[in-house]
C-alpha atoms as a PDB file:
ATOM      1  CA  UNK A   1       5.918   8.486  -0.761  1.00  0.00           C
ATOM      2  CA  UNK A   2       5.452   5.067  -2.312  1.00  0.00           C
ATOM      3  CA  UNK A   3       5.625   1.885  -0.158  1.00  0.00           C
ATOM      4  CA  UNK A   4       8.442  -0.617  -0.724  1.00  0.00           C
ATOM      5  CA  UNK A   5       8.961  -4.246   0.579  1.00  0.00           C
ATOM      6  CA  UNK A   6      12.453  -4.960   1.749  1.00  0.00           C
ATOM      7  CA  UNK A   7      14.836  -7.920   3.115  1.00  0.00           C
ATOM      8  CA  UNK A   8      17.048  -7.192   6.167  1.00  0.00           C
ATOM      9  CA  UNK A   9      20.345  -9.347   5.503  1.00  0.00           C
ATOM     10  CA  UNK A  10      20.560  -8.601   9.085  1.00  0.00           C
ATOM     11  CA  UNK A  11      18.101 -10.102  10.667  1.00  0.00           C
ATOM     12  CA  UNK A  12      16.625 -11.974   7.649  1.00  0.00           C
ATOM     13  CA  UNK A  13      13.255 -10.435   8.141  1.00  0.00           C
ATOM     14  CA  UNK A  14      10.757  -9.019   5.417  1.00  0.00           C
ATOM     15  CA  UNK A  15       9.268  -5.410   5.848  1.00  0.00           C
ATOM     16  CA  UNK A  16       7.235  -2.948   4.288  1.00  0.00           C
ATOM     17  CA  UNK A  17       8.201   0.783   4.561  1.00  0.00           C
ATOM     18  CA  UNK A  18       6.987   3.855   3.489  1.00  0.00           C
ATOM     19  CA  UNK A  19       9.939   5.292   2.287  1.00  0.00           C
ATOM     20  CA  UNK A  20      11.540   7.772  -0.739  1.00  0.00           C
ATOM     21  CA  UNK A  21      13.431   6.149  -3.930  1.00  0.00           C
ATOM     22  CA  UNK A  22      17.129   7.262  -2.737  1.00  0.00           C
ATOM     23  CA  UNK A  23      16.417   6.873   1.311  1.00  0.00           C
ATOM     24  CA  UNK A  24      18.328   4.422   2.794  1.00  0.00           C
ATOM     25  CA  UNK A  25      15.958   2.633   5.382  1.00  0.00           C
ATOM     26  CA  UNK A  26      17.279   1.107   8.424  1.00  0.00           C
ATOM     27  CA  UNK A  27      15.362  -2.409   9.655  1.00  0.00           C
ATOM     28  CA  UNK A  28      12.515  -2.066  11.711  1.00  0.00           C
ATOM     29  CA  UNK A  29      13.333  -4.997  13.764  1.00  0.00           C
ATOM     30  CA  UNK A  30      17.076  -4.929  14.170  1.00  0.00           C
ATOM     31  CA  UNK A  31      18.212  -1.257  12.760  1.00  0.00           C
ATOM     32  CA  UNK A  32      20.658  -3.053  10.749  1.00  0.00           C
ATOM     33  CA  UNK A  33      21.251  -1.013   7.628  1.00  0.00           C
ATOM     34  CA  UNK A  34      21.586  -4.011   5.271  1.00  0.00           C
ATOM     35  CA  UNK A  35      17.887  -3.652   3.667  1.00  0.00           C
ATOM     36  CA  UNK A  36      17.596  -4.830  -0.072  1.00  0.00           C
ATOM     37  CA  UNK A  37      14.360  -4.021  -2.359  1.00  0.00           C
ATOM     38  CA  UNK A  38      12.534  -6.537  -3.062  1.00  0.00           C
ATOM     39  CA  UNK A  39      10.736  -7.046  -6.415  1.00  0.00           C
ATOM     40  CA  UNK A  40       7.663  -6.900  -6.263  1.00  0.00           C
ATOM     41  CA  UNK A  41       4.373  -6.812  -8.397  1.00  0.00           C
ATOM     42  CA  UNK A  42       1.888  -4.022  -9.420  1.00  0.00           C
ATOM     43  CA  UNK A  43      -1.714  -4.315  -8.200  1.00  0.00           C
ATOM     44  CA  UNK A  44      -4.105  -4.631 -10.990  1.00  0.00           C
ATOM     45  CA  UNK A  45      -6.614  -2.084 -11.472  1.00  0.00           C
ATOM     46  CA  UNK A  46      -9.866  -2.324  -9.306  1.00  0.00           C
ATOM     47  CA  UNK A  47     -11.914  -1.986 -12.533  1.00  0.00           C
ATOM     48  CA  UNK A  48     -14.087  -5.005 -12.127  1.00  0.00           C
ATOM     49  CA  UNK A  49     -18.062  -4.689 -10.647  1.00  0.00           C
ATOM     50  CA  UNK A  50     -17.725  -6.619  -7.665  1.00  0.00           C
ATOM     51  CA  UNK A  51     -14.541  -5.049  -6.544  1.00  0.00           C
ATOM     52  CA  UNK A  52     -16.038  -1.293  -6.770  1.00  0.00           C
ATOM     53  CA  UNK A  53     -19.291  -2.540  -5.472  1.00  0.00           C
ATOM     54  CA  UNK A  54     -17.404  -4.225  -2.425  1.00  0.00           C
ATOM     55  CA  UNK A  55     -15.331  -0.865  -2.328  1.00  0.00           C
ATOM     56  CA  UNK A  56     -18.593   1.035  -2.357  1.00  0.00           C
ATOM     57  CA  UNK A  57     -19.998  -1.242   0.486  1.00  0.00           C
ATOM     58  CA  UNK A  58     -16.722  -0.259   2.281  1.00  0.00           C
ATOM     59  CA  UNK A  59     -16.610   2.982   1.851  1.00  0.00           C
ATOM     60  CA  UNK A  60     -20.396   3.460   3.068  1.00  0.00           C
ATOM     61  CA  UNK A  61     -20.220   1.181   5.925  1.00  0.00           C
ATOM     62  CA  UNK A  62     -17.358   3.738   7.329  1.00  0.00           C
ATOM     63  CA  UNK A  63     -19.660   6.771   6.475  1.00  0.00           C
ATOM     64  CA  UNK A  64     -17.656   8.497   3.769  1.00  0.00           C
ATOM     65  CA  UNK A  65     -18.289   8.006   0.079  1.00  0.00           C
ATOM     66  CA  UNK A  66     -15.379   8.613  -1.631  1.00  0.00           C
ATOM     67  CA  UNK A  67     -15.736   5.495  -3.918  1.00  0.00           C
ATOM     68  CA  UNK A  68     -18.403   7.588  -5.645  1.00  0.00           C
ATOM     69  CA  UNK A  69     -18.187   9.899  -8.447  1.00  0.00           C
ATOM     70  CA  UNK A  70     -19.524  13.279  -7.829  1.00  0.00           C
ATOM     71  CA  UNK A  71     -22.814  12.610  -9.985  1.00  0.00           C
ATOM     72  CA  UNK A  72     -23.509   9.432  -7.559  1.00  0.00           C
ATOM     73  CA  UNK A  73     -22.992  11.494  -4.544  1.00  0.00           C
ATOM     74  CA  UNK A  74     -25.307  14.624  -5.603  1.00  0.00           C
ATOM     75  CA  UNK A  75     -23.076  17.160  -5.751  1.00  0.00           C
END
């Protein structure tokens, strides 16, 4: 399920939720059902050198190496 930001005309509060395209979410803060999509936009692709070597730095600092390719990891 994709994550979508939304306004509560409610309350007038902002919240992400992990929802489906045709649920209809009810506010987190107030339970009002008045939630609107908001626009918002796409996350460019983590293609650059520092940003997979600070993934990489991540990813082995928690013990798990799934920012490597299988080559890189041996296997």
């Amino acid at each position: 399920m994709p994550l979508y930001g939304f306004h509560c005309g409610s309350c007038d509060k902002d919240s992400e939720l992990l929802i489906g395209f045709s649920d209809k979410p009810r506010c987190p803060h107030c339970g009002g059902r008045k939630m609107e999509r908001m626009v918002s936009r796409p996350a460019p692709p983590g293609k650059s050198k520092g940003v997979i070597r600070a993934a990489r730095a991540n990813a082995a600092r928690e013990g798990h190496f799934s920012n490597y390719s299988r080559k890189e990891r041996g296997g």
